[in-house]
C-alpha atoms as a PDB file:
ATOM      1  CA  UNK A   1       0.000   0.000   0.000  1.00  0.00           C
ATOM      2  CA  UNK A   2       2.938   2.389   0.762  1.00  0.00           C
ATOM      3  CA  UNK A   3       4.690   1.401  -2.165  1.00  0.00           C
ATOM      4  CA  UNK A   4       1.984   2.078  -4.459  1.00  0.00           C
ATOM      5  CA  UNK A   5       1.175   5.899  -2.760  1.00  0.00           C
ATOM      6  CA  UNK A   6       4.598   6.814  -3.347  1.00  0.00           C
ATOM      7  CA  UNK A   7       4.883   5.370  -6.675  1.00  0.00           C
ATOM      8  CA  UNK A   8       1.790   7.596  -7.774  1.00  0.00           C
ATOM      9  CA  UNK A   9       2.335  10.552  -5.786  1.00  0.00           C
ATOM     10  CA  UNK A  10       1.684  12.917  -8.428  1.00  0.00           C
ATOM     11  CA  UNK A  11      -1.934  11.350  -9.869  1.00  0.00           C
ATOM     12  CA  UNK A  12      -2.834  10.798  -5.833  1.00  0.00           C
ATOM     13  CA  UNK A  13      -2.297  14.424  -5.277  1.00  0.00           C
ATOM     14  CA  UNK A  14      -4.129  15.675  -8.466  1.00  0.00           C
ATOM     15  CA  UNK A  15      -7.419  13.639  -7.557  1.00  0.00           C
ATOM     16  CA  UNK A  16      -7.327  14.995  -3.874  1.00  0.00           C
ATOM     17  CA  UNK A  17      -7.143  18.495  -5.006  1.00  0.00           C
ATOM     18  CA  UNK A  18      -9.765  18.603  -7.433  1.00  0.00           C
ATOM     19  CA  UNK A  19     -11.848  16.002  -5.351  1.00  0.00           C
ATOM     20  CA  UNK A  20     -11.359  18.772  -2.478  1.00  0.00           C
ATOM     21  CA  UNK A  21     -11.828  21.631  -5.098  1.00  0.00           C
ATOM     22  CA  UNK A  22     -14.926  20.280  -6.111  1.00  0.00           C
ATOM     23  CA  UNK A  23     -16.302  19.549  -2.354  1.00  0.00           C
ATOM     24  CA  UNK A  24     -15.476  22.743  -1.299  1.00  0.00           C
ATOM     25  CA  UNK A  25     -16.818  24.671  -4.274  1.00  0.00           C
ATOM     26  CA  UNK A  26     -20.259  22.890  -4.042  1.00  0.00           C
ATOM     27  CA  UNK A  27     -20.199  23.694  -0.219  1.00  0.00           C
ATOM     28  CA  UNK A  28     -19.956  27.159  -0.989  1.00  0.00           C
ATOM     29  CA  UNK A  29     -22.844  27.251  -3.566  1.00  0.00           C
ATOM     30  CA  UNK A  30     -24.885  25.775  -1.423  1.00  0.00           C
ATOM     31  CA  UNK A  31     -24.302  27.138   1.854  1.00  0.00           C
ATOM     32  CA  UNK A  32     -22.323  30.615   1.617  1.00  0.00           C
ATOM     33  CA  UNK A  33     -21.159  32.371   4.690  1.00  0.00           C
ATOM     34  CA  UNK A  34     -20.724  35.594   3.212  1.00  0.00           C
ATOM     35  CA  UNK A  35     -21.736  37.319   0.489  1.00  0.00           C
ATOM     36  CA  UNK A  36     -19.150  38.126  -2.188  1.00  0.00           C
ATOM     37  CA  UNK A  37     -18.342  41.640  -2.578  1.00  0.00           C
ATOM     38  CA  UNK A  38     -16.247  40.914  -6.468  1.00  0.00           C
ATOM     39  CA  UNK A  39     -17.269  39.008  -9.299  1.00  0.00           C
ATOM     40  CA  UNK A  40     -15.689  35.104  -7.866  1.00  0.00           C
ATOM     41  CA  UNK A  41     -15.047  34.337 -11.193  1.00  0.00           C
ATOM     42  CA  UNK A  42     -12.805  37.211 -11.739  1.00  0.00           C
ATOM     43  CA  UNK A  43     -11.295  36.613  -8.390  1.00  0.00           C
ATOM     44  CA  UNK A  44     -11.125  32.553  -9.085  1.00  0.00           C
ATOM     45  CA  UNK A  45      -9.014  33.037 -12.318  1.00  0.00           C
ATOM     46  CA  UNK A  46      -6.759  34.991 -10.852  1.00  0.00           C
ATOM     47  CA  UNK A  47      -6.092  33.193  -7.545  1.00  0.00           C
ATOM     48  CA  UNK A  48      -6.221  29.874  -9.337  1.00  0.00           C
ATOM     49  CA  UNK A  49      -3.512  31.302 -12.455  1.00  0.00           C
ATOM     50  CA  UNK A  50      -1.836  31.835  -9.704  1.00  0.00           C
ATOM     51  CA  UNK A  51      -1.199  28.652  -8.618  1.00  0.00           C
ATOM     52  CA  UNK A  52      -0.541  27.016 -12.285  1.00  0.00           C
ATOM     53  CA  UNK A  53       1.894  29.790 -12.145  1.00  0.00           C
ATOM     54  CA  UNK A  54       3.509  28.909  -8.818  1.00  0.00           C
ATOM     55  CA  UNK A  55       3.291  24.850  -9.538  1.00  0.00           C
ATOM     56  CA  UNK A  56       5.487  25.648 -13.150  1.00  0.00           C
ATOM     57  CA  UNK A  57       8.039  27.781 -11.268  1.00  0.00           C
ATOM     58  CA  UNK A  58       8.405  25.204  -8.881  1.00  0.00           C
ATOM     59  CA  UNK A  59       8.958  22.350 -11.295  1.00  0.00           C
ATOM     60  CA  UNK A  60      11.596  24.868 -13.113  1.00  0.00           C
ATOM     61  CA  UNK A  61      13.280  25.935 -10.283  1.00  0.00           C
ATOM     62  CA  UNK A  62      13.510  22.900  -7.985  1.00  0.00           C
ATOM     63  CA  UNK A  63      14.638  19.263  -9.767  1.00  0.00           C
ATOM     64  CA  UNK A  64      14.158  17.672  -6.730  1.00  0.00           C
ATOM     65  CA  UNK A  65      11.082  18.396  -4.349  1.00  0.00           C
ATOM     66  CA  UNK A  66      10.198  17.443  -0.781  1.00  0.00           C
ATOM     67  CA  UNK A  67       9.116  13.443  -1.946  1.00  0.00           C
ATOM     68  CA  UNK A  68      12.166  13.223  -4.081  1.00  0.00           C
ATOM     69  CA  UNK A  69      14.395  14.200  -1.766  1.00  0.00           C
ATOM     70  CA  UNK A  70      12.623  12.088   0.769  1.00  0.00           C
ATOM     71  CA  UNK A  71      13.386   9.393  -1.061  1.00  0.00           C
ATOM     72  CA  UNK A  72      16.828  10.069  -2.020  1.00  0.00           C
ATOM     73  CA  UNK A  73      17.239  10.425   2.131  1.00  0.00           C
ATOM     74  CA  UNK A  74      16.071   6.826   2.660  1.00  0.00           C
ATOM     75  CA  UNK A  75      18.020   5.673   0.356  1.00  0.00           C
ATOM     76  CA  UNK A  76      21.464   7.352   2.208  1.00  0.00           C
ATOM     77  CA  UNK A  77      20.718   6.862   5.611  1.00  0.00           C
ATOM     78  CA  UNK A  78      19.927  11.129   6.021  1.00  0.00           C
ATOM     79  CA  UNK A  79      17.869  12.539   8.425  1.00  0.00           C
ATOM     80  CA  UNK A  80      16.956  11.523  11.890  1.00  0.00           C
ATOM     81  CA  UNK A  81      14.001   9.185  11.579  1.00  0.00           C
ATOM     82  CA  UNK A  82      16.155   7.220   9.413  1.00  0.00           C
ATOM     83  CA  UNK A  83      18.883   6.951  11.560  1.00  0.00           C
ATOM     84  CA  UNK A  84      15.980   5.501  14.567  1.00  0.00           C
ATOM     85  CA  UNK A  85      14.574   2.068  14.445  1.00  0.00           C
ATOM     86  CA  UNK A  86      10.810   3.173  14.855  1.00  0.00           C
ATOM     87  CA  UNK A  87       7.963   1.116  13.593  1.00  0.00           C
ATOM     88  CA  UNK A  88       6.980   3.121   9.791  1.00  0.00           C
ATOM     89  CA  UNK A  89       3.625   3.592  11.418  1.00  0.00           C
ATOM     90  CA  UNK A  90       4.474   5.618  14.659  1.00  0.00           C
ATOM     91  CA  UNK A  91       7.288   7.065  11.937  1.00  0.00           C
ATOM     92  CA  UNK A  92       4.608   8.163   9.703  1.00  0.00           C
ATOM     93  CA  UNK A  93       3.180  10.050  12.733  1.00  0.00           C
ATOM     94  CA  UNK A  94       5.748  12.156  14.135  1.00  0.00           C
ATOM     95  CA  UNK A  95       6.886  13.144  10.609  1.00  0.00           C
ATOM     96  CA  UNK A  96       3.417  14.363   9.871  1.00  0.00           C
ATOM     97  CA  UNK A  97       2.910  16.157  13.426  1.00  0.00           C
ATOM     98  CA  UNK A  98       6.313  17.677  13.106  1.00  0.00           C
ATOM     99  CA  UNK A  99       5.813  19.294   9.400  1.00  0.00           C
ATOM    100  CA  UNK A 100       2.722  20.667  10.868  1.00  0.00           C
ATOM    101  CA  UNK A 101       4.566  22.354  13.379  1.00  0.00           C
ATOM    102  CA  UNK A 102       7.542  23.627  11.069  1.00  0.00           C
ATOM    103  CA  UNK A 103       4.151  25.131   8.850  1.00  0.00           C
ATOM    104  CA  UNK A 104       3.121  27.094  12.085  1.00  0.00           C
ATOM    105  CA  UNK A 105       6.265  28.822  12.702  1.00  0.00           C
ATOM    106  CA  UNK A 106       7.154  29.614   8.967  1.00  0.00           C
ATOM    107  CA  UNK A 107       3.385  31.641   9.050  1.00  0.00           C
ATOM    108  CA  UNK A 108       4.641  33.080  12.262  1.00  0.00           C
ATOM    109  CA  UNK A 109       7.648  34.199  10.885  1.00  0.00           C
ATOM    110  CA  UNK A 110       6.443  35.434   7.560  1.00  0.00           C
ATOM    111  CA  UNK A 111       3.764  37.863   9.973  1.00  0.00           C
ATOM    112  CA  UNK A 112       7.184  38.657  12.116  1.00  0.00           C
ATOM    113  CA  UNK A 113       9.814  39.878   9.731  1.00  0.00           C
ATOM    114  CA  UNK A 114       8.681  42.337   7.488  1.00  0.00           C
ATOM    115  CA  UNK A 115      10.888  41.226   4.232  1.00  0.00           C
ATOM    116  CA  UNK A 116       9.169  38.028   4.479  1.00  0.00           C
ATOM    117  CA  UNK A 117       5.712  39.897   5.293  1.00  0.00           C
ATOM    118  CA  UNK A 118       5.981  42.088   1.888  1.00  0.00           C
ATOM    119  CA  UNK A 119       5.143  38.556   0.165  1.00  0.00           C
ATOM    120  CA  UNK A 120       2.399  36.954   2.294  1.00  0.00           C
ATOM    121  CA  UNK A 121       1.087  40.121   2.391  1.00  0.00           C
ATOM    122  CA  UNK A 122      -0.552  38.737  -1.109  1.00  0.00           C
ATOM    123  CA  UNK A 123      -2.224  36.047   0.566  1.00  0.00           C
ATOM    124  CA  UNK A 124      -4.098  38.280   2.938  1.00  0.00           C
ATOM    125  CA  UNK A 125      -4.842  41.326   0.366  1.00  0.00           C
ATOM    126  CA  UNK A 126      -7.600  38.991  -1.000  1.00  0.00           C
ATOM    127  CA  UNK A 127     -11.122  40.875  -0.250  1.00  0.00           C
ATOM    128  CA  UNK A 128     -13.191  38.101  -0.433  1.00  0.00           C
ATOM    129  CA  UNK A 129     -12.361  34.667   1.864  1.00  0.00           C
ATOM    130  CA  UNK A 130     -13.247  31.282  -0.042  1.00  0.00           C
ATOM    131  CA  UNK A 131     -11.345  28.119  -1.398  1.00  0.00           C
ATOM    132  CA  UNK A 132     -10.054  29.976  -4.101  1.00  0.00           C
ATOM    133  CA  UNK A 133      -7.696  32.025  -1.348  1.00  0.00           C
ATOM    134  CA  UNK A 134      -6.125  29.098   0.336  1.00  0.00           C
ATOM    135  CA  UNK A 135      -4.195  28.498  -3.065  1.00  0.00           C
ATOM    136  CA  UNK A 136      -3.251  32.277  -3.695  1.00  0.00           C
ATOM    137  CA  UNK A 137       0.159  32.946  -2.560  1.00  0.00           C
ATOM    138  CA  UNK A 138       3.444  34.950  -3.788  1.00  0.00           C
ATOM    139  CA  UNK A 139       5.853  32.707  -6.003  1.00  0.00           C
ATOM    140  CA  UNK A 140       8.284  34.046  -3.479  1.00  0.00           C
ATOM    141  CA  UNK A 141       6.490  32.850  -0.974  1.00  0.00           C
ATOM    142  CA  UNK A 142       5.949  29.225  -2.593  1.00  0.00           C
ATOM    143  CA  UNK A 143      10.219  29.212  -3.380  1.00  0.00           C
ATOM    144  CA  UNK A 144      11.173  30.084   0.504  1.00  0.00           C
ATOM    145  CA  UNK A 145       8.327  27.713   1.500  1.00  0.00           C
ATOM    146  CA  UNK A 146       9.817  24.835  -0.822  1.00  0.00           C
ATOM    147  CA  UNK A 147      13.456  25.827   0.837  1.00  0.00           C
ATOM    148  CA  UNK A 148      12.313  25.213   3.962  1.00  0.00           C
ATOM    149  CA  UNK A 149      10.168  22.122   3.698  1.00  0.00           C
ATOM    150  CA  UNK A 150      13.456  20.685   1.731  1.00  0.00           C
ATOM    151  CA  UNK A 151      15.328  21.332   4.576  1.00  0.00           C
ATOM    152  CA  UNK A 152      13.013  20.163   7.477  1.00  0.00           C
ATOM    153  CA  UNK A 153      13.046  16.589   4.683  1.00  0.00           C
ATOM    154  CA  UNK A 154      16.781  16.646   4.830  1.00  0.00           C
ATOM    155  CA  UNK A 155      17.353  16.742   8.928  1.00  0.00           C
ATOM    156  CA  UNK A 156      14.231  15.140   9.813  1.00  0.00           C
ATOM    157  CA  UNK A 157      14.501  11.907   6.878  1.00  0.00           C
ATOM    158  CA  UNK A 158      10.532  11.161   7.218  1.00  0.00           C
ATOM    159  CA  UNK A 159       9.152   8.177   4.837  1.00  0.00           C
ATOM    160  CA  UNK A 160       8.213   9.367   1.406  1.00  0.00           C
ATOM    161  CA  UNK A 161       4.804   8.439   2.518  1.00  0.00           C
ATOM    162  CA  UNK A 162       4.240  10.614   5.319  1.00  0.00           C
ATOM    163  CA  UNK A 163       5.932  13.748   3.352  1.00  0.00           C
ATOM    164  CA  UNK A 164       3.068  12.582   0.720  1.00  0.00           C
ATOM    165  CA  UNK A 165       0.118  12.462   3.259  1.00  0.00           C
ATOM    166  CA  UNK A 166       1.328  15.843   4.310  1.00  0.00           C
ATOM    167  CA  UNK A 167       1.101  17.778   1.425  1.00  0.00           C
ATOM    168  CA  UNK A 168      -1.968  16.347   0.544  1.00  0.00           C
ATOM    169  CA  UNK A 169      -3.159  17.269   4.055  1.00  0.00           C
ATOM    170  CA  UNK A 170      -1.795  20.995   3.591  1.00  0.00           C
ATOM    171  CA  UNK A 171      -3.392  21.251   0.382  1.00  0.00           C
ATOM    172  CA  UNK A 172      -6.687  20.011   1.206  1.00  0.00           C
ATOM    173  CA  UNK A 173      -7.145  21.169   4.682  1.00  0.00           C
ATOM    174  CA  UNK A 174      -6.271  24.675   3.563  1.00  0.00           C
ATOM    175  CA  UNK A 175      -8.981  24.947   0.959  1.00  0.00           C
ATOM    176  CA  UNK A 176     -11.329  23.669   3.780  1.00  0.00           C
ATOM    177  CA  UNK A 177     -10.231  26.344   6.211  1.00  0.00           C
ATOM    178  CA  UNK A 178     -10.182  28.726   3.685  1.00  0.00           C
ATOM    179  CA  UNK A 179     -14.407  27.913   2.328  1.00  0.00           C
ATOM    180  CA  UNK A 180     -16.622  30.710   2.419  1.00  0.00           C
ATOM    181  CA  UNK A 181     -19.021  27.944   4.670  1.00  0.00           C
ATOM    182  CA  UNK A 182     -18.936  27.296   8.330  1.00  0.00           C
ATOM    183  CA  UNK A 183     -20.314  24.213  10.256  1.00  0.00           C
ATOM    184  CA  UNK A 184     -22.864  24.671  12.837  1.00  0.00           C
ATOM    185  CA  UNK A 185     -21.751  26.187  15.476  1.00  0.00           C
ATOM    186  CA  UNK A 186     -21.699  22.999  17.983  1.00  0.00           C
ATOM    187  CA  UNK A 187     -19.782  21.040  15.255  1.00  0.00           C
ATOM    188  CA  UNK A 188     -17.327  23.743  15.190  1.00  0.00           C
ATOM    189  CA  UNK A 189     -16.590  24.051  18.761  1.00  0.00           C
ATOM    190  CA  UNK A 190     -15.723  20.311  18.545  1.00  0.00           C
ATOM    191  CA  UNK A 191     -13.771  20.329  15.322  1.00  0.00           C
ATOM    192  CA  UNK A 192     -11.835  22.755  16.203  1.00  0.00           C
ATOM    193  CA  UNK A 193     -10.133  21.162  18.683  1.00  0.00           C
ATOM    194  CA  UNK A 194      -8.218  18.865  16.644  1.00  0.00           C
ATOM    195  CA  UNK A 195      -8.406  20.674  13.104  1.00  0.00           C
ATOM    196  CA  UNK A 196      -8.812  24.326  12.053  1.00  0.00           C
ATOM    197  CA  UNK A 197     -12.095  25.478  10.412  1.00  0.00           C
ATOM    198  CA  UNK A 198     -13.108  27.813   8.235  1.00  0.00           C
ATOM    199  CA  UNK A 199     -14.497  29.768  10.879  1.00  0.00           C
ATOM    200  CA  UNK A 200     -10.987  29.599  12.849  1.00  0.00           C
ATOM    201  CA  UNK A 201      -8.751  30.651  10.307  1.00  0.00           C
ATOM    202  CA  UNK A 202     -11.384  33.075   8.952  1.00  0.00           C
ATOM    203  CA  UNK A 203     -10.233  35.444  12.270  1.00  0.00           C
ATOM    204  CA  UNK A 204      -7.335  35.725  10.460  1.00  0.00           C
ATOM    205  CA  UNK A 205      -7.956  37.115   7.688  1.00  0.00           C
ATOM    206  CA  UNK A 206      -9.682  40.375   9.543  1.00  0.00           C
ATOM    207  CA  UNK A 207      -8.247  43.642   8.596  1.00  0.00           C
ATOM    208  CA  UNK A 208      -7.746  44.622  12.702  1.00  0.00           C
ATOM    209  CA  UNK A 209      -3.906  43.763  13.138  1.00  0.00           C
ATOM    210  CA  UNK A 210      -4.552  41.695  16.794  1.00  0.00           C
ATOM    211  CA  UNK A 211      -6.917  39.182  14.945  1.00  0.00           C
ATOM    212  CA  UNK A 212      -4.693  38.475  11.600  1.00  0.00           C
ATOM    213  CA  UNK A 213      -1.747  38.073  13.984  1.00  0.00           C
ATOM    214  CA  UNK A 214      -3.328  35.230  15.078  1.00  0.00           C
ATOM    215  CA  UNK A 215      -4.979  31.412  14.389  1.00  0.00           C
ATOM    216  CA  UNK A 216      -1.797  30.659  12.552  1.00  0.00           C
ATOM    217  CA  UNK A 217      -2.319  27.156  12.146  1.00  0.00           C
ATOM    218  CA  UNK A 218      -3.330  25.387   8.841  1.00  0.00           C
ATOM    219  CA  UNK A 219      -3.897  21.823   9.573  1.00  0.00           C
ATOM    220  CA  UNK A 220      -3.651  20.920  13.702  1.00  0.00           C
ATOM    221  CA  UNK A 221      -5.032  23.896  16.031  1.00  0.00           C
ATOM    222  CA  UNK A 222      -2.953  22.687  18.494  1.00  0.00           C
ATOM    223  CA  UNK A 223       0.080  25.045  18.368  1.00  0.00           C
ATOM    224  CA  UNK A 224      -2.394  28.187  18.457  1.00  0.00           C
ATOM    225  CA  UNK A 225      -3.464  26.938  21.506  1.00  0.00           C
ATOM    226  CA  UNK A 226      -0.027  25.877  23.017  1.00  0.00           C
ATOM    227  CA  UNK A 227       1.654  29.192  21.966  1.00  0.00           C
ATOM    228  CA  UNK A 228      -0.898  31.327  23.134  1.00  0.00           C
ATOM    229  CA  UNK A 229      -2.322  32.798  19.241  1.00  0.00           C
ATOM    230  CA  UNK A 230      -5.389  31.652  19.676  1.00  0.00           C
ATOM    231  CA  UNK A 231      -8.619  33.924  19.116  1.00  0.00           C
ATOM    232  CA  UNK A 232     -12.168  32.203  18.990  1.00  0.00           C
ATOM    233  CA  UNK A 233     -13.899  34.538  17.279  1.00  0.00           C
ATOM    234  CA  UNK A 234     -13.723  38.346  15.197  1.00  0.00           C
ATOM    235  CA  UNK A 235     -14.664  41.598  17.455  1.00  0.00           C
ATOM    236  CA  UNK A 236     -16.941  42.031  14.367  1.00  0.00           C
ATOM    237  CA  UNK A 237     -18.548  38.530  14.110  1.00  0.00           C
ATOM    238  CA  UNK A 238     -18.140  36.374  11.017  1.00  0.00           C
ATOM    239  CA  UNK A 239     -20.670  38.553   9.086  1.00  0.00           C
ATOM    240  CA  UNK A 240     -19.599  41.829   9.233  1.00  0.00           C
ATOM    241  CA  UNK A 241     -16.328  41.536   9.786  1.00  0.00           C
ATOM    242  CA  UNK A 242     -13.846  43.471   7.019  1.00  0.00           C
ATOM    243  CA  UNK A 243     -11.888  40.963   5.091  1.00  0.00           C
ATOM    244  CA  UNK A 244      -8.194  41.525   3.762  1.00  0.00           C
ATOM    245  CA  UNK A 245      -5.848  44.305   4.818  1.00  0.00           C
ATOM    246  CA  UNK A 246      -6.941  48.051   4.974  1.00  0.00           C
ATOM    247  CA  UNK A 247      -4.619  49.470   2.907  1.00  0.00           C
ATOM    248  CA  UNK A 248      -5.633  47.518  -0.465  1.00  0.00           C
ATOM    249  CA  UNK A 249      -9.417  47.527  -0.010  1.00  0.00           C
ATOM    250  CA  UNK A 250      -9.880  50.245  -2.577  1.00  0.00           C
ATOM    251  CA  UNK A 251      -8.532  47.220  -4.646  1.00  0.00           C
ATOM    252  CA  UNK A 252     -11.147  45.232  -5.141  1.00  0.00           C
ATOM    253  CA  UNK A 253     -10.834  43.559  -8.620  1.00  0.00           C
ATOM    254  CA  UNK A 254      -6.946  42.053  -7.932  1.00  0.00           C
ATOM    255  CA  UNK A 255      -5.231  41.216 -11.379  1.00  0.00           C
ATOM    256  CA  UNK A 256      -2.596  38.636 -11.335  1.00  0.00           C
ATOM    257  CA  UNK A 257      -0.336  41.118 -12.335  1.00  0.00           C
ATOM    258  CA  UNK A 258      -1.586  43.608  -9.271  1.00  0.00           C
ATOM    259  CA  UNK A 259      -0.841  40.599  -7.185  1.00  0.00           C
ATOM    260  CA  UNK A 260       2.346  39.633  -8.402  1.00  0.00           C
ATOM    261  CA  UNK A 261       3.751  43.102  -8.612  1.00  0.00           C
ATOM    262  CA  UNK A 262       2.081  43.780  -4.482  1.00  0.00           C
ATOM    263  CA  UNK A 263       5.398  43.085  -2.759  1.00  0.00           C
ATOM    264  CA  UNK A 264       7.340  45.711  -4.948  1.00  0.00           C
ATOM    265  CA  UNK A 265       5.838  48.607  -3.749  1.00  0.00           C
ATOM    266  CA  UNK A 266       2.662  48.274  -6.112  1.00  0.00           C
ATOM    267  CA  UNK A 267      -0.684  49.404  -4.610  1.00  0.00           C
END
């Protein structure tokens, strides 16, 4: 079974994100949270030519990605899990757990140093909150976020299957968190405690500073809580409360080019 997940990685991947895609999308026809305030087709081209653009650059740029290299660190002996006799299961496990936690402090960072902000700032301009803005982030971004997850591969040495399982899970779980939806609100209070929802992570995208400084998580809520970022809810409610960043909502219809060009000074 392992064998056969990492030897179709890339069609296992593909189905999962249009599977999720799909879900999501139909979620969001069917029970919006929030009204749009842009066309979502203009803003669903752009977000989503985005992301061709940023899966191209990263097959250009980077030969060898996280599973590849995951691979080629079984193979040598690299990386601590490889170097511990541990059962693949429990391996599987911490690898996962411990890529989740690398994600939270990378967001943390990238709100904390303001070179790094200038590009993630493009994730959070976005006026509108739905599926379409869990995929839209700065190629920048997407390179220093590949650097990084290489690295974390290279020290840690998880299984090619669990580096698999967590991309899929970062992908998938971030166009959840990211739907213009929410569960009901007992549901929620329940998820939430071992994944972040939509209504979670939507606190973060608020244009007050104090609540998009916070509910950094992706996948597990579990380091919000832990490391004391956790906010339940927006001042403003769900409803009413501004999306995006202050300074760029005179900019409602985002080009890709507007977006692209954001962390150069471009307003």
């Amino acid at each position: 079974m392992l064998d056969y997940i990492a030897s179709h990685e890339p069609i296992i991947r593909l189905s999962f994100f249009l599977g999720t895609l799909g879900t999501i999308g139909l979620w969001q026809v069917f029970a919006p949270k929030r009204p749009p305030s842009v066309s979502t087709l203009w803003r669903w081209l752009n977000n989503f030519g985005v992301t061709f653009l940023n899966t191209l650059l990263l097959r250009v740029l980077f030969p060898i990605l996280a599973v590849g290299l995951a691979a080629t660190a079984a193979d040598n002996g690299w990386g601590i899990l490889n170097l511990l006799d541990l059962p693949i299961a429990l391996s599987i496990v911490i690898a996962v757990i411990f890529q989740d936690l690398v994600i939270y402090w990378q967001h943390v960072i990238f709100h904390r140093f303001s070179f790094l902000w200038r590009f993630h700032k493009m994730h959070h301009a976005d006026v509108d909150y739905d599926v379409s803005t869990g995929a839209r982030f700065h190629p920048v971004e997407i390179c220093l976020s590949m650097l990084i997850k290489l690295l974390v591969v290279l020290l840690l040495g998880p299984p090619v299957v669990s580096v698999i399982i967590f991309e899929i899970l970062l992908s998938s779980v971030a166009m959840f968190n990211h739907a213009n939806a929410g569960l009901p609100e007992g549901i929620d209070r329940i998820a939430r405690k071992f994944i972040v929802t939509p209504d979670m992570h939507r606190v973060h995208h608020s244009v007050i500073r104090d609540e998009h400084n916070s509910n950094y998580g992706f996948n597990l809520p579990w380091w919000d809580y832990i490391f004391g970022t956790y906010k339940p809810q927006p001042s403003a409610g769900h409803d009413k409360m501004t999306i995006g960043l202050q300074e760029y909502q005179q900019h409602r219809k985002q080009s890709i080019f507007w977006m692209l060009r954001l962390p150069f000074g471009e307003r």
